[in-house]
C-alpha atoms as a PDB file:
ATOM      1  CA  UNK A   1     116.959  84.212  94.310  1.00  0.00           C
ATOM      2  CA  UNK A   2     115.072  82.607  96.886  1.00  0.00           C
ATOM      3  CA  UNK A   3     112.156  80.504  95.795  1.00  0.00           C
ATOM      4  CA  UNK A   4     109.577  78.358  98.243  1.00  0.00           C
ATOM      5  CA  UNK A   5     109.439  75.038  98.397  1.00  0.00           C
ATOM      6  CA  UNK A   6     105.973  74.377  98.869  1.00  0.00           C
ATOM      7  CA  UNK A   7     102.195  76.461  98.464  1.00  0.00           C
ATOM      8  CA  UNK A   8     101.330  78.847 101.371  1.00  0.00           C
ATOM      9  CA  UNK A   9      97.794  77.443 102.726  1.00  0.00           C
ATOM     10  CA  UNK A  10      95.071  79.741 103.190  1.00  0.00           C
ATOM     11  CA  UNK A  11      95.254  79.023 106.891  1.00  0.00           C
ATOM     12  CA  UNK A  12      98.954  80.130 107.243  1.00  0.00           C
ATOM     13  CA  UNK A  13      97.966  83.370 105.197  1.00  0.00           C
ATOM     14  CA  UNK A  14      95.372  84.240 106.609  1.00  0.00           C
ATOM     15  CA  UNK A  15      97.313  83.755 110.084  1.00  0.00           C
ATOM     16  CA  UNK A  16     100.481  86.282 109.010  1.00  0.00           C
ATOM     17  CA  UNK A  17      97.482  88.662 107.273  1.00  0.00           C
ATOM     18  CA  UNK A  18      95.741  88.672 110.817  1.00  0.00           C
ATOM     19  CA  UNK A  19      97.577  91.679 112.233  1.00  0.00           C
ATOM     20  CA  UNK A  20      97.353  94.024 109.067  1.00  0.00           C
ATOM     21  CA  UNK A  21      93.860  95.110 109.640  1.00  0.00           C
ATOM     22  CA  UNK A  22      93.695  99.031 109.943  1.00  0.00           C
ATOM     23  CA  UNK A  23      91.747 100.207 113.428  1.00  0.00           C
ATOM     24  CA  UNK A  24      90.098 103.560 113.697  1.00  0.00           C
ATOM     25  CA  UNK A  25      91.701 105.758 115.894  1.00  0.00           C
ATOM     26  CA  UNK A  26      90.561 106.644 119.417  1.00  0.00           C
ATOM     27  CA  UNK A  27      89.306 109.719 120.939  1.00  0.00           C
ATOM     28  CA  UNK A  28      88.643 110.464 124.485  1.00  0.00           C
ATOM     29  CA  UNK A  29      85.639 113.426 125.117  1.00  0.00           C
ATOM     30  CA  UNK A  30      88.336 116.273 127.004  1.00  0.00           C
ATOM     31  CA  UNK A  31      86.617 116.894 130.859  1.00  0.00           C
ATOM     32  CA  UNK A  32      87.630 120.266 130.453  1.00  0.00           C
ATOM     33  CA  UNK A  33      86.766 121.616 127.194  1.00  0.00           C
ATOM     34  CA  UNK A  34      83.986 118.778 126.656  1.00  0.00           C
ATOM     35  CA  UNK A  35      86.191 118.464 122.965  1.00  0.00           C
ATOM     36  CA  UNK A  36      86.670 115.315 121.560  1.00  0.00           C
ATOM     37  CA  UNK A  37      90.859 114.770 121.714  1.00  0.00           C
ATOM     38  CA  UNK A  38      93.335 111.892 120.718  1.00  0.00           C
ATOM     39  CA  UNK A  39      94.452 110.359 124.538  1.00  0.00           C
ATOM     40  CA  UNK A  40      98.056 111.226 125.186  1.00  0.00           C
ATOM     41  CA  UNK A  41      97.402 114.762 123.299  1.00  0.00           C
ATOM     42  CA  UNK A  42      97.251 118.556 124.132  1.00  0.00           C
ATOM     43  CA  UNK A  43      93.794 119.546 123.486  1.00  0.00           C
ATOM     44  CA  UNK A  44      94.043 121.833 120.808  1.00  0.00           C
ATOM     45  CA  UNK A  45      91.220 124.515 122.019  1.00  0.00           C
ATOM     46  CA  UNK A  46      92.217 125.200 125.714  1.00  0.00           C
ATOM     47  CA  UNK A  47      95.985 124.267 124.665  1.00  0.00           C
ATOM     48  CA  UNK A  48      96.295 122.100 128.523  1.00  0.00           C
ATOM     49  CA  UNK A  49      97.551 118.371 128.611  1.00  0.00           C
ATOM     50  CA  UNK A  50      97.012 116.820 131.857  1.00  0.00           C
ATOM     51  CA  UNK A  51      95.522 119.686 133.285  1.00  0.00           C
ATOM     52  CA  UNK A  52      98.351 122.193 132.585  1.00  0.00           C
ATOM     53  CA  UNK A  53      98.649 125.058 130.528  1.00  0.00           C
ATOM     54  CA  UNK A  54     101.037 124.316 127.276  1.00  0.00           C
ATOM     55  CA  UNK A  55      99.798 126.454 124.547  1.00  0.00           C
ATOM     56  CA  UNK A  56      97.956 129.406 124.066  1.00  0.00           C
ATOM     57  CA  UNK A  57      94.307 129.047 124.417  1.00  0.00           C
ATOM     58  CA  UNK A  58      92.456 128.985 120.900  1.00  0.00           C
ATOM     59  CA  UNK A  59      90.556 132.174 119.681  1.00  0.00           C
ATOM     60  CA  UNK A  60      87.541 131.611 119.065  1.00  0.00           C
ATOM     61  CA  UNK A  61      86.141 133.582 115.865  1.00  0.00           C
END
């Protein structure tokens, strides 16, 4: 089993830690439906991506 020769310093921890932090996912307002929509996603209510028609339009209730 492989064991380490010396103590990791807080400096090179905290530099290998420094890409773990979680970031809060994006959303882009939709300039057709005015929805808020992850980018690079079909809105969900008008069912477009990119301005064309890929799913049935929501029904509104």
């Amino acid at each position: 089993m492989a064991v380490p020769r010396k103590k990791t310093s807080p400096m090179k921890r905290g530099q290998r830690r420094s890409h773990d932090a979680l970031t809060a996912p994006a959303y882009v307002e939709d300039k057709d439906s005015g929805e808020r929509r992850r980018p690079h996603h079909i809105d969900l209510k008008s069912g477009k991506y990119r301005g064309r028609q890929i799913l049935p339009p929501a029904l509104e209730e």
